[in-house]
PDB file of N, CA and C in Angstrom:
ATOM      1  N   UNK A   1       0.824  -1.191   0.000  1.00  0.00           N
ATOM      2  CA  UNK A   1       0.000   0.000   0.000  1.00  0.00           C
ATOM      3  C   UNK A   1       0.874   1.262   0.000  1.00  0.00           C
ATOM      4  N   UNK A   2       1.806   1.124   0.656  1.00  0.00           N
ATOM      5  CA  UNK A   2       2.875   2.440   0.954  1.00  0.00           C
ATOM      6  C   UNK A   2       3.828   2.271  -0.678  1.00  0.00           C
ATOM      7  N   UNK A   3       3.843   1.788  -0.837  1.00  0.00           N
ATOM      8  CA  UNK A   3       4.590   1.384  -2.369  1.00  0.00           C
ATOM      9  C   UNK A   3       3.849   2.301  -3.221  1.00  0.00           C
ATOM     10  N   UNK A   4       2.543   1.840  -3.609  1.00  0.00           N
ATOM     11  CA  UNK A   4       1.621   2.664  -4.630  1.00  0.00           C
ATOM     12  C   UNK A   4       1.428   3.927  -4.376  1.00  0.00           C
ATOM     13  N   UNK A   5       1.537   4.541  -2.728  1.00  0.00           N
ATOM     14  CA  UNK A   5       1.384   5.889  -2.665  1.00  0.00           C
ATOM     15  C   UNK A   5       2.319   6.410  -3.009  1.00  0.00           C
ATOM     16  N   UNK A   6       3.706   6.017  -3.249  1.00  0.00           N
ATOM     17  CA  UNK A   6       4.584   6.413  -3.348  1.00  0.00           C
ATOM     18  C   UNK A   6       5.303   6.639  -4.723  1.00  0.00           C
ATOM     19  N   UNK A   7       4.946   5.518  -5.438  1.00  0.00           N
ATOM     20  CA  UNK A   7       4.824   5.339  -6.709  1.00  0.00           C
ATOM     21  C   UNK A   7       4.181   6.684  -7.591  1.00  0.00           C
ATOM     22  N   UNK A   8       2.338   6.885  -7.286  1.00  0.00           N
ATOM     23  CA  UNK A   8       1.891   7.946  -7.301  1.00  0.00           C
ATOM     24  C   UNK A   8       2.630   9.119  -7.034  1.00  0.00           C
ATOM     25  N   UNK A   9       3.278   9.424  -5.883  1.00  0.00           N
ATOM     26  CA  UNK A   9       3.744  10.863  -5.850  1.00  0.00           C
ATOM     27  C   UNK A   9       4.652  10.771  -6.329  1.00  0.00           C
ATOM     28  N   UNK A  10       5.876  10.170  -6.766  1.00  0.00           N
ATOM     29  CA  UNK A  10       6.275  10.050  -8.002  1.00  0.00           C
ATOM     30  C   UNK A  10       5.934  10.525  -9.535  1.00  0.00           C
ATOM     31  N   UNK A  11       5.463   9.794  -9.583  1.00  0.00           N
ATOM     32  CA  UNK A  11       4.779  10.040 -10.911  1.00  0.00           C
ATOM     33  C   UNK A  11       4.131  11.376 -11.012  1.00  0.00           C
ATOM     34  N   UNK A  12       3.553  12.391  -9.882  1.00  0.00           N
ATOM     35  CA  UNK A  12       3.208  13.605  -9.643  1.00  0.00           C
ATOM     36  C   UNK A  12       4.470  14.486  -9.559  1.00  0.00           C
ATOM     37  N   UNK A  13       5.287  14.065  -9.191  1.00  0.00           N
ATOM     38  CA  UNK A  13       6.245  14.917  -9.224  1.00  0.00           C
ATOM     39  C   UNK A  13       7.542  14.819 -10.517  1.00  0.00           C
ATOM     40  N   UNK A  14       6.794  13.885 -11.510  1.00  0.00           N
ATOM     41  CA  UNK A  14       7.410  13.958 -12.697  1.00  0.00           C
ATOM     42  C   UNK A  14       6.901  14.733 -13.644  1.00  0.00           C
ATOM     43  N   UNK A  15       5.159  14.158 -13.322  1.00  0.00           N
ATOM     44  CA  UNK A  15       4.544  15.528 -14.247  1.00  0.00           C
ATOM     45  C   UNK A  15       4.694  16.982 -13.882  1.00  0.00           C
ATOM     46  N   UNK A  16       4.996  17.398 -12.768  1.00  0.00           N
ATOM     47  CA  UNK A  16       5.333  18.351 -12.254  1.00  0.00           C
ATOM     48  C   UNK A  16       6.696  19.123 -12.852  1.00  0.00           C
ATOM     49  N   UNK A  17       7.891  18.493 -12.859  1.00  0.00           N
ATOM     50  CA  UNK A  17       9.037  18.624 -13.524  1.00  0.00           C
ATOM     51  C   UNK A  17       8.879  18.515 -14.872  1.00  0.00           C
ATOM     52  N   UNK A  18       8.054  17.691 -15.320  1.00  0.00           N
ATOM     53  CA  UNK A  18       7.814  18.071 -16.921  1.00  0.00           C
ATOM     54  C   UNK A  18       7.113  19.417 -17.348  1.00  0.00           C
ATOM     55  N   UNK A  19       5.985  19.553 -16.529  1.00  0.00           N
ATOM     56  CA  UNK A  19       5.336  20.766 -16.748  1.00  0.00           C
ATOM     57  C   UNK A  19       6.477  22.107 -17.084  1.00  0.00           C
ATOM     58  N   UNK A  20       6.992  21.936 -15.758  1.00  0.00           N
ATOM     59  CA  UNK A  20       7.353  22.893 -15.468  1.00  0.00           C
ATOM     60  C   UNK A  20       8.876  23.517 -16.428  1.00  0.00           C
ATOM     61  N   UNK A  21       9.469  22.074 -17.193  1.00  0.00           N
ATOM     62  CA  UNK A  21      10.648  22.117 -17.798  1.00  0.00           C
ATOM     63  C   UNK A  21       9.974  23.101 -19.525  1.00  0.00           C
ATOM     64  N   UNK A  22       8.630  22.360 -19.815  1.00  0.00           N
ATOM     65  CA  UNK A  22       7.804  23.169 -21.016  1.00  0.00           C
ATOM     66  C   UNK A  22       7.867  24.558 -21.305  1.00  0.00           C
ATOM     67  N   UNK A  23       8.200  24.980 -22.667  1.00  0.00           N
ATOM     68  CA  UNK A  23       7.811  26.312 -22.407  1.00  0.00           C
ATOM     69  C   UNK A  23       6.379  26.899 -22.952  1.00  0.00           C
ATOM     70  N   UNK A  24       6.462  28.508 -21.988  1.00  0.00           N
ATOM     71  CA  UNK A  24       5.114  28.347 -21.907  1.00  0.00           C
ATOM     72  C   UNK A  24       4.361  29.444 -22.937  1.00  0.00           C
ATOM     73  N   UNK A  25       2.989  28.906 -22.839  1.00  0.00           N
ATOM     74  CA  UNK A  25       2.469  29.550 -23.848  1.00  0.00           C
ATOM     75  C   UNK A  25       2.448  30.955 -23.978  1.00  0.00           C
ATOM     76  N   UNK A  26       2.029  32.128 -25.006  1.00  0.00           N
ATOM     77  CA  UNK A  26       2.071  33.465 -25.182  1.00  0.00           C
ATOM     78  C   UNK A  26       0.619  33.596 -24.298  1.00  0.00           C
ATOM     79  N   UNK A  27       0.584  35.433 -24.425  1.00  0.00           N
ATOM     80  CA  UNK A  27      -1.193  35.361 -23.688  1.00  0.00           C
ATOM     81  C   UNK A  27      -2.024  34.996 -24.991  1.00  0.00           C
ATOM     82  N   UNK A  28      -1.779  35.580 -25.739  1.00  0.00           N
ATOM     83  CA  UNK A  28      -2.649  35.028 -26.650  1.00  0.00           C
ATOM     84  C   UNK A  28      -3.482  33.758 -26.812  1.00  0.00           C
ATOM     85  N   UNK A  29      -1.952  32.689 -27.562  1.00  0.00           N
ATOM     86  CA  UNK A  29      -2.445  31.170 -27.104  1.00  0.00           C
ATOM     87  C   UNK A  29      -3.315  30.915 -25.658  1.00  0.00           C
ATOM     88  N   UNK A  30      -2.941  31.415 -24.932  1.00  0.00           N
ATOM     89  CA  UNK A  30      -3.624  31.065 -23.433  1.00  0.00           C
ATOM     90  C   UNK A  30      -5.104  31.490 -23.647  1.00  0.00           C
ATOM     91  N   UNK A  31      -5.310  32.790 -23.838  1.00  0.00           N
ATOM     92  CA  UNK A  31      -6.465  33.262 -24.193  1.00  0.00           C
ATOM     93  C   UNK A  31      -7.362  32.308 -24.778  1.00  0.00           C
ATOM     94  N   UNK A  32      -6.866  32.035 -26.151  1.00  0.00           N
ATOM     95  CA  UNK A  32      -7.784  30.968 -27.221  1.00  0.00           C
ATOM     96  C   UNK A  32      -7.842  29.829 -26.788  1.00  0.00           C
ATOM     97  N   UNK A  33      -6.953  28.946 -25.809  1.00  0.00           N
ATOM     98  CA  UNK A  33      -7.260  27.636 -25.145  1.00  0.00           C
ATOM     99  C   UNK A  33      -8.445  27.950 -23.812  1.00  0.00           C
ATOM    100  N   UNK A  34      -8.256  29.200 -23.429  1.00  0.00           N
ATOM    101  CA  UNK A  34      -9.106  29.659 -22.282  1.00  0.00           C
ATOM    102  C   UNK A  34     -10.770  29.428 -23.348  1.00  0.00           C
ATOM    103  N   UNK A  35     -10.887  30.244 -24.329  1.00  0.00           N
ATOM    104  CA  UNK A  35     -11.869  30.287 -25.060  1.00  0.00           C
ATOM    105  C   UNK A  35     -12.515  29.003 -25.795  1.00  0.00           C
ATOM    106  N   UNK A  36     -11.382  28.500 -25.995  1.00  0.00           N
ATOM    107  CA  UNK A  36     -11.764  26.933 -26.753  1.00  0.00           C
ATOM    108  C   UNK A  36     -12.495  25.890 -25.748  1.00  0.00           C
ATOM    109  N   UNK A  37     -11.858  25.856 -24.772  1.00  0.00           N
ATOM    110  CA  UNK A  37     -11.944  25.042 -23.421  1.00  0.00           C
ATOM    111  C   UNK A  37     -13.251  25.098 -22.880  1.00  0.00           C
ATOM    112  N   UNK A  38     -13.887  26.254 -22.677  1.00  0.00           N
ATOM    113  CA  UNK A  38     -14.931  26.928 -21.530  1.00  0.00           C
ATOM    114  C   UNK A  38     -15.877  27.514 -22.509  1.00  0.00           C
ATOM    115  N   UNK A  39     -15.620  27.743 -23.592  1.00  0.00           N
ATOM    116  CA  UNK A  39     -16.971  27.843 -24.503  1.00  0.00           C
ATOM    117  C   UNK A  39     -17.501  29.499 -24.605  1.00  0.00           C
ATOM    118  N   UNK A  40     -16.052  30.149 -24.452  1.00  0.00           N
ATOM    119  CA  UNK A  40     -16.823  31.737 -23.824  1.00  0.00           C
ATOM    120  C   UNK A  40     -16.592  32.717 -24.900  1.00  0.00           C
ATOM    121  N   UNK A  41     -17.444  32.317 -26.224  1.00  0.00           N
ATOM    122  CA  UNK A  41     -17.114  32.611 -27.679  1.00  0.00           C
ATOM    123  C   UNK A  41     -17.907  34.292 -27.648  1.00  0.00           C
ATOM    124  N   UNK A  42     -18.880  34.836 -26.661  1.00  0.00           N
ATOM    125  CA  UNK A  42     -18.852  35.648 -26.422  1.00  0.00           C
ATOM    126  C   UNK A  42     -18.020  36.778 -26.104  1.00  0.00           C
ATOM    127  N   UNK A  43     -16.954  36.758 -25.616  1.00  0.00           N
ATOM    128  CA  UNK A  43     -16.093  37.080 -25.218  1.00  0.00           C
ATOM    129  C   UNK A  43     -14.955  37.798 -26.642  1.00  0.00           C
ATOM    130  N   UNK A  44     -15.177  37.019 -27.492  1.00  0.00           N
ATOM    131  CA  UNK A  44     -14.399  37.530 -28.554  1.00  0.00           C
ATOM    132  C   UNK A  44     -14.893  38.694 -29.201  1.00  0.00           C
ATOM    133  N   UNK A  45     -16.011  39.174 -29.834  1.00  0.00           N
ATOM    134  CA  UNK A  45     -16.621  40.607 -30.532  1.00  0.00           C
ATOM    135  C   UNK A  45     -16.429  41.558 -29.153  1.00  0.00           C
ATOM    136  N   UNK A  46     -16.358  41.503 -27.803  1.00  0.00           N
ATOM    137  CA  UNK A  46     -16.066  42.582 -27.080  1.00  0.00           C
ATOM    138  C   UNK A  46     -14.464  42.854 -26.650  1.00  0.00           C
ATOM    139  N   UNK A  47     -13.813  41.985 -27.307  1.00  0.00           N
ATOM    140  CA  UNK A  47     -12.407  42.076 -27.146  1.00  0.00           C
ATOM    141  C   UNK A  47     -11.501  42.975 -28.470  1.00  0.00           C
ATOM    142  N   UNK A  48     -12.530  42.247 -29.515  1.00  0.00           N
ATOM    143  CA  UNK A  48     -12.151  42.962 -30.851  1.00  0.00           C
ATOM    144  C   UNK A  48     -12.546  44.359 -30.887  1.00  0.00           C
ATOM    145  N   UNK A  49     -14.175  44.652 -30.606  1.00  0.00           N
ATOM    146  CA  UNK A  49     -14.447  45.783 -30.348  1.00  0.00           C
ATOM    147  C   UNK A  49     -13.274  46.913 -29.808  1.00  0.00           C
ATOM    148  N   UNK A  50     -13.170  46.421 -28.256  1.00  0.00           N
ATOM    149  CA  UNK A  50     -12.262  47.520 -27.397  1.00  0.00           C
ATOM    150  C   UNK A  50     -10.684  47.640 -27.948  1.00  0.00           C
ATOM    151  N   UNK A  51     -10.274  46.470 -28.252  1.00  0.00           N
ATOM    152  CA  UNK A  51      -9.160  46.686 -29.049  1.00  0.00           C
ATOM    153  C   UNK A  51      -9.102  47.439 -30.281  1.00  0.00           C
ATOM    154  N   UNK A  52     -10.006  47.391 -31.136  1.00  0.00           N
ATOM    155  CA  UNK A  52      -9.852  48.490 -31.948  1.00  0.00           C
ATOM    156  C   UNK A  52     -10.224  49.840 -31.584  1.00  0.00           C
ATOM    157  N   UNK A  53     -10.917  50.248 -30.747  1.00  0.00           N
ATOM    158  CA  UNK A  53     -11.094  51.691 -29.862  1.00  0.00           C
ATOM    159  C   UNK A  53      -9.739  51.806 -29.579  1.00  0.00           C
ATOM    160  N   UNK A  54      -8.762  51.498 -28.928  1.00  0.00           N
ATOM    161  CA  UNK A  54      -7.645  51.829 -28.585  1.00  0.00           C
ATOM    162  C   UNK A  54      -7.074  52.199 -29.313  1.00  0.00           C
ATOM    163  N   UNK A  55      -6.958  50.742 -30.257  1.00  0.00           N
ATOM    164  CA  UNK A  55      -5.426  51.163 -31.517  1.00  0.00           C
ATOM    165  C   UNK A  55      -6.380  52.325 -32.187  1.00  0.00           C
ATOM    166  N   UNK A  56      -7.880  53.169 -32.430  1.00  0.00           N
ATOM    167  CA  UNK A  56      -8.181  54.320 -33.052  1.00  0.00           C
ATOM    168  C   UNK A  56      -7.384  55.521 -31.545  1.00  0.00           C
ATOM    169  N   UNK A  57      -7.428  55.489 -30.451  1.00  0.00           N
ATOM    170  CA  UNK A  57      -7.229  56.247 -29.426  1.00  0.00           C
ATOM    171  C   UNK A  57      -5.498  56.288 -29.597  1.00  0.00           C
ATOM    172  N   UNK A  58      -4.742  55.530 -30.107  1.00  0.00           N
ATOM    173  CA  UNK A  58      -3.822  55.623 -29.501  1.00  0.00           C
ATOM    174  C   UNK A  58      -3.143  56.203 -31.171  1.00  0.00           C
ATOM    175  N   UNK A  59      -3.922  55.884 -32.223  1.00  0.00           N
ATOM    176  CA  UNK A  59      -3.394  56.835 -33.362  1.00  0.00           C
ATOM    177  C   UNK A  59      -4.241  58.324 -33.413  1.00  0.00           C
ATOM    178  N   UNK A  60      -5.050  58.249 -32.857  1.00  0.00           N
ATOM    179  CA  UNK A  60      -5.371  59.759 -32.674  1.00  0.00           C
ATOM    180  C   UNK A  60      -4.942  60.267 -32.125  1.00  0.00           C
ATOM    181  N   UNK A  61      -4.120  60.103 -30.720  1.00  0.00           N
ATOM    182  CA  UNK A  61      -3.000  60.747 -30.714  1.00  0.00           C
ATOM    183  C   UNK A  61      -1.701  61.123 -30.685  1.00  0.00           C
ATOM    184  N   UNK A  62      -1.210  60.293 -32.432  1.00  0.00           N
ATOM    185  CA  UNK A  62      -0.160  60.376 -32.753  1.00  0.00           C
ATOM    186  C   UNK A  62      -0.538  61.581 -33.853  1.00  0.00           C
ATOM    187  N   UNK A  63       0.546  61.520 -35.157  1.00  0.00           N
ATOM    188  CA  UNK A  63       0.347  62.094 -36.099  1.00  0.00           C
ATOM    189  C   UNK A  63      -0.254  61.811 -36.813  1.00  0.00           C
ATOM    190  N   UNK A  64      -1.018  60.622 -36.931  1.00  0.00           N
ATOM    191  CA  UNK A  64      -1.903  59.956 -37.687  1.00  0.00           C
ATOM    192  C   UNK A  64      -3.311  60.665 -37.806  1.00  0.00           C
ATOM    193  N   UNK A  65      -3.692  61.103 -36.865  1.00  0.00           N
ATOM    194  CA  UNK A  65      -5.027  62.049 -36.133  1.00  0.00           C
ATOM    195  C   UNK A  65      -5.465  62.516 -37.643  1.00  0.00           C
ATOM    196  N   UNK A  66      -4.963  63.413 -38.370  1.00  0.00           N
ATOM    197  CA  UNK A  66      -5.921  63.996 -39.429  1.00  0.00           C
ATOM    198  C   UNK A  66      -5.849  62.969 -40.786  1.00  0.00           C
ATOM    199  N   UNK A  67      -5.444  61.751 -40.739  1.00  0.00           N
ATOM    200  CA  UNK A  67      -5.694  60.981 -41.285  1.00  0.00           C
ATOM    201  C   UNK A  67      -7.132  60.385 -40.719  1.00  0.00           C
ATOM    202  N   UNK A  68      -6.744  59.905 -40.161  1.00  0.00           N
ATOM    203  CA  UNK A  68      -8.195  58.999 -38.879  1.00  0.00           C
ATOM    204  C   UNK A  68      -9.446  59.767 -39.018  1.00  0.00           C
ATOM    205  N   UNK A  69      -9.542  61.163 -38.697  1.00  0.00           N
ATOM    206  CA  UNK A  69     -10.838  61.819 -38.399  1.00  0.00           C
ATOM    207  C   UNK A  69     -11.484  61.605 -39.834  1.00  0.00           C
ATOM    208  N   UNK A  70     -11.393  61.848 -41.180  1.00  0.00           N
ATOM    209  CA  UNK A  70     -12.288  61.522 -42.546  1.00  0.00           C
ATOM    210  C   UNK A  70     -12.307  60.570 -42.362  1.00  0.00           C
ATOM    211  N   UNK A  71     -12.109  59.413 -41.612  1.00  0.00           N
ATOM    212  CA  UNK A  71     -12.629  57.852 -41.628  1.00  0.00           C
ATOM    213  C   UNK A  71     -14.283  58.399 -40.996  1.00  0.00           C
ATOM    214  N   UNK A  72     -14.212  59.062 -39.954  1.00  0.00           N
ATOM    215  CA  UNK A  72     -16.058  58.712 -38.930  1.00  0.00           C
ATOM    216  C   UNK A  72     -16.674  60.047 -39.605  1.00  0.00           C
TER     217      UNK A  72
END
């Protein structure tokens, strides 16, 4: 009985050292396994949304600005 528990934490502490030897994913990838996984496909049109508000916020105020404004 003490054999198999032991065996087990073993084997936990290999997957552990394997894990941990892996390298690891970007946020991105993480993101889309988060999304793939859990089903939270909602989540994507309000991500795209706010992300493009920014990248418009963050060239409006560069020099880009009187380019941008005849877009709206």
């Amino acid at each position: 009985m003490a054999a198999d528990k032991n065996k087990s934490t073993q084997d936990n502490a290999g997957d552990f050292s394997r894990a941990a030897g892996e390298a690891r994913p970007g946020l991105v990838a993480e993101f889309w396994d988060f999304l793939k996984h859990n089903k939270k496909w909602w989540l994507l049109p309000i991500l795209i949304a706010a992300a493009g508000i920014g990248i418009l916020i963050a060239l409006g105020g560069a020099g880009l600005a009187p380019l941008i404004y005849p877009v709206f």
